[in-house]
C-alpha atoms as a PDB file:
ATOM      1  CA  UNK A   1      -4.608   0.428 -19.231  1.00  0.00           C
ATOM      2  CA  UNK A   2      -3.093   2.381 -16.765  1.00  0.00           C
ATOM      3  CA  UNK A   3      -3.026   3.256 -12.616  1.00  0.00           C
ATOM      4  CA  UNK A   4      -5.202   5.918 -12.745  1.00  0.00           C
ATOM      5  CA  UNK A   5      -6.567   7.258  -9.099  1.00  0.00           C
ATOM      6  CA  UNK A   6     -10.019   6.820  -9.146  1.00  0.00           C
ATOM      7  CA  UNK A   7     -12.373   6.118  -6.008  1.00  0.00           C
ATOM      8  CA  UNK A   8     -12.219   2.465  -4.489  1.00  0.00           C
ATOM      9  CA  UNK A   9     -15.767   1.250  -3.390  1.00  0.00           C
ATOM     10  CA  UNK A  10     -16.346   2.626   0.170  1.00  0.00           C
ATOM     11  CA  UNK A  11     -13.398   4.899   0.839  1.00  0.00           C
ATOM     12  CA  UNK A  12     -13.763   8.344   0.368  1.00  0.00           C
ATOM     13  CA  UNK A  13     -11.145  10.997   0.878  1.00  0.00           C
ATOM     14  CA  UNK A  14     -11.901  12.286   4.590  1.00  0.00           C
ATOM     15  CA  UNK A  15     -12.640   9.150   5.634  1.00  0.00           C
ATOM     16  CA  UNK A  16     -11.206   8.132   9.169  1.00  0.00           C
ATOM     17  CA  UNK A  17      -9.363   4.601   9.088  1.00  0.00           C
ATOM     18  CA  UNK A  18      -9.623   1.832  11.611  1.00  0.00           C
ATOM     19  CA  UNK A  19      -6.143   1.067  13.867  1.00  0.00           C
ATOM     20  CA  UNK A  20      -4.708  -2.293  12.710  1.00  0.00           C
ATOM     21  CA  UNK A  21      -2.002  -4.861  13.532  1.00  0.00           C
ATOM     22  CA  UNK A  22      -0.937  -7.344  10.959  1.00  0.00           C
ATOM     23  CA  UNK A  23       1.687  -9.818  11.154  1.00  0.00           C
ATOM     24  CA  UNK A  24       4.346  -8.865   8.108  1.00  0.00           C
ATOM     25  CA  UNK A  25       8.114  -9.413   6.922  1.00  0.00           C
ATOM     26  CA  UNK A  26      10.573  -6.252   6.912  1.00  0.00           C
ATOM     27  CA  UNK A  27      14.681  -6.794   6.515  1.00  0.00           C
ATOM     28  CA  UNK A  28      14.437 -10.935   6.813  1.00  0.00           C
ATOM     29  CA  UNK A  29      11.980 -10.301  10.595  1.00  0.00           C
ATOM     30  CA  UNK A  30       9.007 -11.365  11.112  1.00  0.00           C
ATOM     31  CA  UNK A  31       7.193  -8.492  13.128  1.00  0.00           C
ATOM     32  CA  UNK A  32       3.854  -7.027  14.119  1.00  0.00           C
ATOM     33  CA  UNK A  33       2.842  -3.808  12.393  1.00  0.00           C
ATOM     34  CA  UNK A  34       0.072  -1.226  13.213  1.00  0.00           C
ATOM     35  CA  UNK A  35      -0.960   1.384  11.309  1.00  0.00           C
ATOM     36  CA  UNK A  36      -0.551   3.711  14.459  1.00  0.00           C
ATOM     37  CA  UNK A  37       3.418   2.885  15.100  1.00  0.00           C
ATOM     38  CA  UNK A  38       3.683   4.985  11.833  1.00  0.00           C
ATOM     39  CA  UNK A  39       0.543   7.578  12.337  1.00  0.00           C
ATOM     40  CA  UNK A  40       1.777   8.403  15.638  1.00  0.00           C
ATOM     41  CA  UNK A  41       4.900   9.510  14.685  1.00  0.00           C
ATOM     42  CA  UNK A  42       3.371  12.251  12.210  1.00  0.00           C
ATOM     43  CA  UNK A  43       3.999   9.943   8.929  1.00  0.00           C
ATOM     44  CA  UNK A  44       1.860   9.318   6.085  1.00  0.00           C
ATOM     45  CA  UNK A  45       1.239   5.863   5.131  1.00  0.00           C
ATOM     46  CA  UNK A  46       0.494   3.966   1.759  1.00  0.00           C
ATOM     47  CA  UNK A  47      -1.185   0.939   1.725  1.00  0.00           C
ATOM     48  CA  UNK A  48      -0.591  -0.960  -1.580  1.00  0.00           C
ATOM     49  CA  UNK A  49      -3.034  -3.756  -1.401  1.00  0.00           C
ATOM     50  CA  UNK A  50      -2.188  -6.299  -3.724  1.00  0.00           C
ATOM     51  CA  UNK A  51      -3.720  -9.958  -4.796  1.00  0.00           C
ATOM     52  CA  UNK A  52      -0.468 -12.319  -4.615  1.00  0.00           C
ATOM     53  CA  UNK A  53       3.079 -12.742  -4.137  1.00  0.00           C
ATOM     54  CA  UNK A  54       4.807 -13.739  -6.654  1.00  0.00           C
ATOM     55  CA  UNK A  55       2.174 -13.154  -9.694  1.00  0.00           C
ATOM     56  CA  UNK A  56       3.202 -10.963 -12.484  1.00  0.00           C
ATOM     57  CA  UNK A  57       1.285  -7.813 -12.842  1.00  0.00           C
ATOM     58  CA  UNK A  58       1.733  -7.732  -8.454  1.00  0.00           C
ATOM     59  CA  UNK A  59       4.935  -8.115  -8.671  1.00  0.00           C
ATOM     60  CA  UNK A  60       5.420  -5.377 -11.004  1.00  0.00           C
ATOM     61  CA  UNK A  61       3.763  -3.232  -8.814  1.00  0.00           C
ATOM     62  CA  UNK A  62       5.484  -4.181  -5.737  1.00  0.00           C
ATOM     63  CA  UNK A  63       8.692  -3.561  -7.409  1.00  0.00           C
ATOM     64  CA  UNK A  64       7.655   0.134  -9.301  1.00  0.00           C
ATOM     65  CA  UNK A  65       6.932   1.100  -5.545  1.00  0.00           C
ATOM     66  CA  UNK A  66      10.146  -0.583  -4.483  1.00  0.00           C
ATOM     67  CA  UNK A  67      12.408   1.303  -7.220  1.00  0.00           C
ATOM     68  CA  UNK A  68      10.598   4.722  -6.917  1.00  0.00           C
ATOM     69  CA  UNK A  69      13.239   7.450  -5.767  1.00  0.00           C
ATOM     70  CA  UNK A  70      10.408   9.392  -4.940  1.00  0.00           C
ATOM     71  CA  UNK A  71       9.136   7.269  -1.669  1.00  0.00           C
ATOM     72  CA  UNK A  72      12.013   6.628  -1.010  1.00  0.00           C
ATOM     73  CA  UNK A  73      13.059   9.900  -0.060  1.00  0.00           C
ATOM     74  CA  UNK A  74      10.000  10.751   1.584  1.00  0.00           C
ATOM     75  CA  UNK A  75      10.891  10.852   5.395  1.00  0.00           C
ATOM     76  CA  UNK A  76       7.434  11.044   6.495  1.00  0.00           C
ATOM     77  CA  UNK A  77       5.854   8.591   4.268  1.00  0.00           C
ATOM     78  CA  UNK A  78       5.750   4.868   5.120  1.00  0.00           C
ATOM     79  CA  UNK A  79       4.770   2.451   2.079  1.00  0.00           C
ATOM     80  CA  UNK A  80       3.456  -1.085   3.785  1.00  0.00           C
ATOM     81  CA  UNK A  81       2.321  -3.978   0.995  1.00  0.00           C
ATOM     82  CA  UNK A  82      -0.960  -5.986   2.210  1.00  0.00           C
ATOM     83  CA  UNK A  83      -1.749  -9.432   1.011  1.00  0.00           C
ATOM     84  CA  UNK A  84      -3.728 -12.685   2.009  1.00  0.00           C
ATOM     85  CA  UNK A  85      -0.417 -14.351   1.554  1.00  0.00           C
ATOM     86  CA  UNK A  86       1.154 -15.951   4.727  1.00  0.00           C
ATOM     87  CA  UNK A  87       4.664 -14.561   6.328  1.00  0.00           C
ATOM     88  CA  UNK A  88       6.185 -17.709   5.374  1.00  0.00           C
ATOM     89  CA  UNK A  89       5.107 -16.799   1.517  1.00  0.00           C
ATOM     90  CA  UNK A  90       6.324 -12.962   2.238  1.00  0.00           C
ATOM     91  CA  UNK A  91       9.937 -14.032   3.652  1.00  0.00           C
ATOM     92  CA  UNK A  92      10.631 -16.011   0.427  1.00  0.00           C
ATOM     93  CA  UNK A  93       9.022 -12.903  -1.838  1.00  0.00           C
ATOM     94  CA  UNK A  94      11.114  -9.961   0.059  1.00  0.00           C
ATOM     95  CA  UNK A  95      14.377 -12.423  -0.543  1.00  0.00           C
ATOM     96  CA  UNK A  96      13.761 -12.434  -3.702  1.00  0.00           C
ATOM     97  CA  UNK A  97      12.463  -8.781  -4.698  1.00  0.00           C
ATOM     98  CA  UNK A  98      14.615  -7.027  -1.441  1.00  0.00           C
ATOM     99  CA  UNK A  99      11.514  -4.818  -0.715  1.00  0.00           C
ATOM    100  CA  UNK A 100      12.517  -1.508   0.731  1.00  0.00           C
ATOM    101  CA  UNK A 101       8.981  -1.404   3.147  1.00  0.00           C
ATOM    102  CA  UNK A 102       7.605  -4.292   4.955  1.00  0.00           C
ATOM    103  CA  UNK A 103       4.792  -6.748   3.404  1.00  0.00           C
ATOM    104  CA  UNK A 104       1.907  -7.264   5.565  1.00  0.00           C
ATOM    105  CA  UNK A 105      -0.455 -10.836   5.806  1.00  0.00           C
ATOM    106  CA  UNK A 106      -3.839 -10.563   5.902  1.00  0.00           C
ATOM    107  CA  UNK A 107      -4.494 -14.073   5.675  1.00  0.00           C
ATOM    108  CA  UNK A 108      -8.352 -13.539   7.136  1.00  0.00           C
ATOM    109  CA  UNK A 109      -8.689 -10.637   4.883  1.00  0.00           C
ATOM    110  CA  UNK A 110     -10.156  -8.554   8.088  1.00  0.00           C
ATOM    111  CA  UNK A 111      -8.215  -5.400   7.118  1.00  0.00           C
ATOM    112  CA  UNK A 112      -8.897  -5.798   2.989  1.00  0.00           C
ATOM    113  CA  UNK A 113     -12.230  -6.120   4.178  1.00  0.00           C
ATOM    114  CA  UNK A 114     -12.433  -3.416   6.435  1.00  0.00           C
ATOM    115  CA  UNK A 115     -10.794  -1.024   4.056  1.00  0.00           C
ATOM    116  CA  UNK A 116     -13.379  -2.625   1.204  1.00  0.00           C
ATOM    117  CA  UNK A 117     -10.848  -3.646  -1.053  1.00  0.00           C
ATOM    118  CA  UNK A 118     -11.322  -7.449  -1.158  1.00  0.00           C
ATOM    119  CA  UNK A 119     -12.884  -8.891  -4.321  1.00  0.00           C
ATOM    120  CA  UNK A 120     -15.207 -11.707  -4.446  1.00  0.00           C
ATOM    121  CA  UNK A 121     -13.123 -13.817  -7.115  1.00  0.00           C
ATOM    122  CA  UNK A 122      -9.780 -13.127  -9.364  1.00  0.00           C
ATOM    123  CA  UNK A 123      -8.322 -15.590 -11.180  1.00  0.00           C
ATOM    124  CA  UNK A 124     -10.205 -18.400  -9.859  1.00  0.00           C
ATOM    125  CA  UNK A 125      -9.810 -17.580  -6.475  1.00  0.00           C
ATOM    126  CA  UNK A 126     -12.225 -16.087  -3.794  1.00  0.00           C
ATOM    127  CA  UNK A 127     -11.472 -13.218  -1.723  1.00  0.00           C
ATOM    128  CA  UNK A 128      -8.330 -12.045  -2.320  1.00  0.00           C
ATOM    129  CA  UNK A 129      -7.437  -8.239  -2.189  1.00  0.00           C
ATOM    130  CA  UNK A 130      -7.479  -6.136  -5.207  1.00  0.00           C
ATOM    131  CA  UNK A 131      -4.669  -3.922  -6.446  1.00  0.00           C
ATOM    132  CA  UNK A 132      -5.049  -0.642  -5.105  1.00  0.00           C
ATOM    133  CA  UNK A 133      -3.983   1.868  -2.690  1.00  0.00           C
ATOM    134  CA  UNK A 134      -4.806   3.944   0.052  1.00  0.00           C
ATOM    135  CA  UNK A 135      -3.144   6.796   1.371  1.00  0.00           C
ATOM    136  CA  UNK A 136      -3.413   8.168   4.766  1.00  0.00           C
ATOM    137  CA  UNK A 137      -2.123  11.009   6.524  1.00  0.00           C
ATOM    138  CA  UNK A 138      -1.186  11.333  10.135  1.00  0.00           C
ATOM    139  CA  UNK A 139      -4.584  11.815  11.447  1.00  0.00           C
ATOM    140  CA  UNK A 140      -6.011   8.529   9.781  1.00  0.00           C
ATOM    141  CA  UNK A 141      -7.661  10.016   7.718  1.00  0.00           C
ATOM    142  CA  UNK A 142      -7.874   8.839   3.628  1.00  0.00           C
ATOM    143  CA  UNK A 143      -6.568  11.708   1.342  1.00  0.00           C
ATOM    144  CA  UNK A 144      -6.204   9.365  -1.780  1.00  0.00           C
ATOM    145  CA  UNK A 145      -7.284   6.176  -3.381  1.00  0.00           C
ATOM    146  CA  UNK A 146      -6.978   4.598  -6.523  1.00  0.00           C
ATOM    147  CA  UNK A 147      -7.578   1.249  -8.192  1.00  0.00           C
ATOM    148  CA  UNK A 148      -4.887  -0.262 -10.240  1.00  0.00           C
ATOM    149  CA  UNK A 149      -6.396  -2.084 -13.157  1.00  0.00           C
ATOM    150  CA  UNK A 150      -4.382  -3.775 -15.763  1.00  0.00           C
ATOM    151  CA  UNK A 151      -4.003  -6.888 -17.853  1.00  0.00           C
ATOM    152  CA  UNK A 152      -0.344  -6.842 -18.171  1.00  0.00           C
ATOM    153  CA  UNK A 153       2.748  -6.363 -16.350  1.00  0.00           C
ATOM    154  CA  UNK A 154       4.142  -3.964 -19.025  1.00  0.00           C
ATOM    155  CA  UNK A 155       0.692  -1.377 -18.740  1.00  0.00           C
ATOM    156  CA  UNK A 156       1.536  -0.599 -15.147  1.00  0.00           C
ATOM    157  CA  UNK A 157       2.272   2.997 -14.695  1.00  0.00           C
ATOM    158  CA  UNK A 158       2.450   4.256 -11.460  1.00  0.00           C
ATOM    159  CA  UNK A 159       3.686   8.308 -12.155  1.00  0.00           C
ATOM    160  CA  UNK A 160       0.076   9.092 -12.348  1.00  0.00           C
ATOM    161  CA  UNK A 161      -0.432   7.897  -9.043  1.00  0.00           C
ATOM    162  CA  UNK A 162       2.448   9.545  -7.547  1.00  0.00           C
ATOM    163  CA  UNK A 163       1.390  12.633  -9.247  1.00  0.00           C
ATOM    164  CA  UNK A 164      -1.762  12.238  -7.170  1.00  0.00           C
ATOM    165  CA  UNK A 165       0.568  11.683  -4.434  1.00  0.00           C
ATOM    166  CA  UNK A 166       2.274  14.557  -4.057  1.00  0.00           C
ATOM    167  CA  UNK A 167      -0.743  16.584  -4.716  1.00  0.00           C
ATOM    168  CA  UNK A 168      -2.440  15.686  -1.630  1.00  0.00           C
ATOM    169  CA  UNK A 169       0.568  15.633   0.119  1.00  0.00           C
ATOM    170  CA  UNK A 170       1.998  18.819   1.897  1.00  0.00           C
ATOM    171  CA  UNK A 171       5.754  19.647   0.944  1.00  0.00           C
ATOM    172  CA  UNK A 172       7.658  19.088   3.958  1.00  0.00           C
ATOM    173  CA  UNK A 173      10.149  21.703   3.501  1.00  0.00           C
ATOM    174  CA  UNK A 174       7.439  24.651   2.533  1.00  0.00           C
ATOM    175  CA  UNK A 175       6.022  24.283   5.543  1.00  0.00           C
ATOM    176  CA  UNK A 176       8.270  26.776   8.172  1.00  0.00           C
ATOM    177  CA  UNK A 177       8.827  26.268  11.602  1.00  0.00           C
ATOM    178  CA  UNK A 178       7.588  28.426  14.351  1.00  0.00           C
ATOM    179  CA  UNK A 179      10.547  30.412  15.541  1.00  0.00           C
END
């Protein structure tokens, strides 16, 4: 299997998004982040919810974000990871992967649950976050989700969901300037 963008259960594209604040771990800080600190300063922002730190197929999926060029370069596009895992559990993963975008905790799942991606059980374990993401543009609103479904570390692709990425996305520089 594959990431393929496909609908997650309650999110639709259009949909307006709730403001949050999340406690998370960026550069070796520990810091409060809200989605509007991003959205207010005309940026897009991906939320990659994802189950655990430290368990394989996660991890491969925090680290394809962290390693692709293409968010990287992307000025106006903030990627922030969401787990239940605790800050303390976040420092020690960010030493040891150097993320590039801050990992958030949503230890009482209240975001996951707003944003409908918390499962009832996964591996033996009850309501943890499932592996997908959300994008949202400036306004809040959702322009893309997508589920990422696999049994393996190794059958994580993620260029069809930046595919779907920049096809929802506008092209910063084709968009002119008023003069």
């Amino acid at each position: 299997m594959h990431c393929e963008p496909q609908s997650v259960a309650m999110l639709a594209d259009g949909a307006r998004v709730p403001e949050f604040a999340l406690p998370g771990v960026h550069h070796d800080e520990t810091d409060s982040y809200r989605l509007s600190q991003y959205t207010d300063d005309d940026k897009w922002v991906l939320l990659a919810f994802y189950s655990f730190d430290f368990h394989p197929i996660c991890t491969a999926g925090t680290c394809a974000l962290r390693d692709t060029e293409f968010l990287q370069f992307e000025d106006d596009l903030q990627v922030l990871g969401v787990s239940g895992d605790s800050s303390y559990a976040h420092e020690e993963y960010a030493d040891r992967h150097r993320f590039n975008y801050p990992l958030l905790s949503d230890t009482g799942r209240t975001v996951g649950r707003k944003y409908d991606v918390v499962v009832d059980t996964e591996e033996r374990m009850e309501d943890v976050h499932q592996r997908s993401v959300v994008l949202i543009d400036p306004s809040r609103t959702v322009r893309l989700t997508a589920s990422i479904d696999v049994d393996r570390p190794q059958d994580l692709e993620v260029g069809p969901l930046l595919e779907a990425i920049r096809a929802v996305r506008p092209d910063p520089r084709s968009i002119s300037s008023p003069d």
